[in-house]
C-alpha atoms as a PDB file:
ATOM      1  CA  UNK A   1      10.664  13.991  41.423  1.00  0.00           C
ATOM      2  CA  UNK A   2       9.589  14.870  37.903  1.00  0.00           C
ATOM      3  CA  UNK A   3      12.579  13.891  36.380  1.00  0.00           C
ATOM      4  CA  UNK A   4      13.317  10.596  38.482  1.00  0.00           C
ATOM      5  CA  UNK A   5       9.182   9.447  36.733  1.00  0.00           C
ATOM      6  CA  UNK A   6      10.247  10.289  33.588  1.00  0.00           C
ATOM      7  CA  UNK A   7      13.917   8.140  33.798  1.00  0.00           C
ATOM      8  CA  UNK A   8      11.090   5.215  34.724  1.00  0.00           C
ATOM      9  CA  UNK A   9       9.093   5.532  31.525  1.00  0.00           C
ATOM     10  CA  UNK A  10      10.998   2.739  29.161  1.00  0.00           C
ATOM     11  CA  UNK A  11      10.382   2.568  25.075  1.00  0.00           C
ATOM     12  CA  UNK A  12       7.909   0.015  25.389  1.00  0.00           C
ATOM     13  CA  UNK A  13       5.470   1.933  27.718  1.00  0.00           C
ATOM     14  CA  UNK A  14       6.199   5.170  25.485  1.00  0.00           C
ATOM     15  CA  UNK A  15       4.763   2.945  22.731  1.00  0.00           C
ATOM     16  CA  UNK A  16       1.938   1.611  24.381  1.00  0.00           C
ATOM     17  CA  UNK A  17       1.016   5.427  25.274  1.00  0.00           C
ATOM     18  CA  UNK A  18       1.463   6.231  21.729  1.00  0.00           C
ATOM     19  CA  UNK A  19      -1.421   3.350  20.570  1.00  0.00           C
ATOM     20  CA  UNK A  20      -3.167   4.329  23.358  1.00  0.00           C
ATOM     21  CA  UNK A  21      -3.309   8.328  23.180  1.00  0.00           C
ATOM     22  CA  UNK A  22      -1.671   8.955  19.985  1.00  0.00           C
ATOM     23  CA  UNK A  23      -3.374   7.057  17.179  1.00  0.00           C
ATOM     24  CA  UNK A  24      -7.241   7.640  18.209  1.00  0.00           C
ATOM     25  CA  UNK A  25      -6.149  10.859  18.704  1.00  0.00           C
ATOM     26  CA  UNK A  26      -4.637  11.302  14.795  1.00  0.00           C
ATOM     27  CA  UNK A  27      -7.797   9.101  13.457  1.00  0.00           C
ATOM     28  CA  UNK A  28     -10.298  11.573  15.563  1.00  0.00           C
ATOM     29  CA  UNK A  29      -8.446  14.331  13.523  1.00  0.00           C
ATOM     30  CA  UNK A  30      -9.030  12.271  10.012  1.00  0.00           C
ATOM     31  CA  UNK A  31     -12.339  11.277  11.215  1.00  0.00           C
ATOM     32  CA  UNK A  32     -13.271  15.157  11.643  1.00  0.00           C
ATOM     33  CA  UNK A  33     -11.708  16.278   8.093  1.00  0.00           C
ATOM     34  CA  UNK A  34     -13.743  13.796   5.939  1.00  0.00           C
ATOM     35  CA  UNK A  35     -16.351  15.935   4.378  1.00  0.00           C
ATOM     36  CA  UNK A  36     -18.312  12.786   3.603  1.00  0.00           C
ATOM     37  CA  UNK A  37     -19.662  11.805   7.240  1.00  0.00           C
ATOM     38  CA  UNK A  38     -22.558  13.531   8.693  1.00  0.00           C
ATOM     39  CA  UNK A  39     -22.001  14.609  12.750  1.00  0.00           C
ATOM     40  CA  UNK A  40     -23.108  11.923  14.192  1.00  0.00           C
ATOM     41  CA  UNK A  41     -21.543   9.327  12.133  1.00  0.00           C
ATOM     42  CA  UNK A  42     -18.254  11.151  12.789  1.00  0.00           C
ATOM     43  CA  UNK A  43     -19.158  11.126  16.206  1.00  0.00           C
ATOM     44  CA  UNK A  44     -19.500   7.571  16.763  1.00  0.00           C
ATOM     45  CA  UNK A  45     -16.231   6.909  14.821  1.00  0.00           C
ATOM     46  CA  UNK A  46     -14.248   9.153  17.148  1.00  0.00           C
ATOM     47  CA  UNK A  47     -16.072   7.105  19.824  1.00  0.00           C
ATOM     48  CA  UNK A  48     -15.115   3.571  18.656  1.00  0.00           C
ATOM     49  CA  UNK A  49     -11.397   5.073  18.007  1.00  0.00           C
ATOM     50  CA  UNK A  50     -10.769   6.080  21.417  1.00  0.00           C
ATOM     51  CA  UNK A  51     -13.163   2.853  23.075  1.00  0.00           C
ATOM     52  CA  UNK A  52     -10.884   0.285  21.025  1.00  0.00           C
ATOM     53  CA  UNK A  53      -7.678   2.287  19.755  1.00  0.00           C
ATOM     54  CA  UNK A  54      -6.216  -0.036  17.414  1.00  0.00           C
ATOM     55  CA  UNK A  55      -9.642  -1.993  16.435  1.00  0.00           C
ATOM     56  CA  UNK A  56     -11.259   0.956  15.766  1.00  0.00           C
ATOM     57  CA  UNK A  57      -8.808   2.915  14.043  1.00  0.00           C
ATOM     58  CA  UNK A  58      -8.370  -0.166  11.536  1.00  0.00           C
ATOM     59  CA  UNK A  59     -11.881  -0.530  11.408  1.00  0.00           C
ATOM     60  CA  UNK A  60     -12.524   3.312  10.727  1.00  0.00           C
ATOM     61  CA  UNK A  61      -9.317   2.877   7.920  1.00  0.00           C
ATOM     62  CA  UNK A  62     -10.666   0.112   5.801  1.00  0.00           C
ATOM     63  CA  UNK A  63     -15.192   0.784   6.465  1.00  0.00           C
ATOM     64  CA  UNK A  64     -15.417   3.914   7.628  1.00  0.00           C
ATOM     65  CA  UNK A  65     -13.474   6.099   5.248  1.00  0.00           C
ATOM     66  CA  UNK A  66     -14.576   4.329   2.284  1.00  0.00           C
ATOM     67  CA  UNK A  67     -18.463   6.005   2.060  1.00  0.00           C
ATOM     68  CA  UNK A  68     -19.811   6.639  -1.124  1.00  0.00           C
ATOM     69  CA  UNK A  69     -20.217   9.862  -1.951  1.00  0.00           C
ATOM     70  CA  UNK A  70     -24.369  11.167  -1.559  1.00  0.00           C
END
């Protein structure tokens, strides 16, 4: 059974998985390593990278990382 859902899993649904799972998942792990964000602000990026994957990743990318230093 396992192996008969996994022969129905095609490239373009393993890249729609990948934008879906994969890239808020690898901007929630930048998001956490800049040492310029307080909690919550890192918290409500993580939150708008997972709510809108590719919106808020991009968004995160080009506003969020670019804080001045305090």
């Amino acid at each position: 059974m396992e192996l008969f859902v996994l022969r129905m899993i095609g490239p373009w649904q393993l890249m729609l998985l990948f934008v879906v799972f994969g890239i808020p998942f690898l901007m929630a792990i930048l998001i956490l390593k800049n040492k310029r964000l307080e909690a919550t602000e890192k918290l409500v990026w993580i939150f708008v990278a997972f709510l809108l994957p590719i919106l808020g990743s991009l968004l995160y990318l080009f506003i969020g990382n670019r804080k001045n230093k305090k």
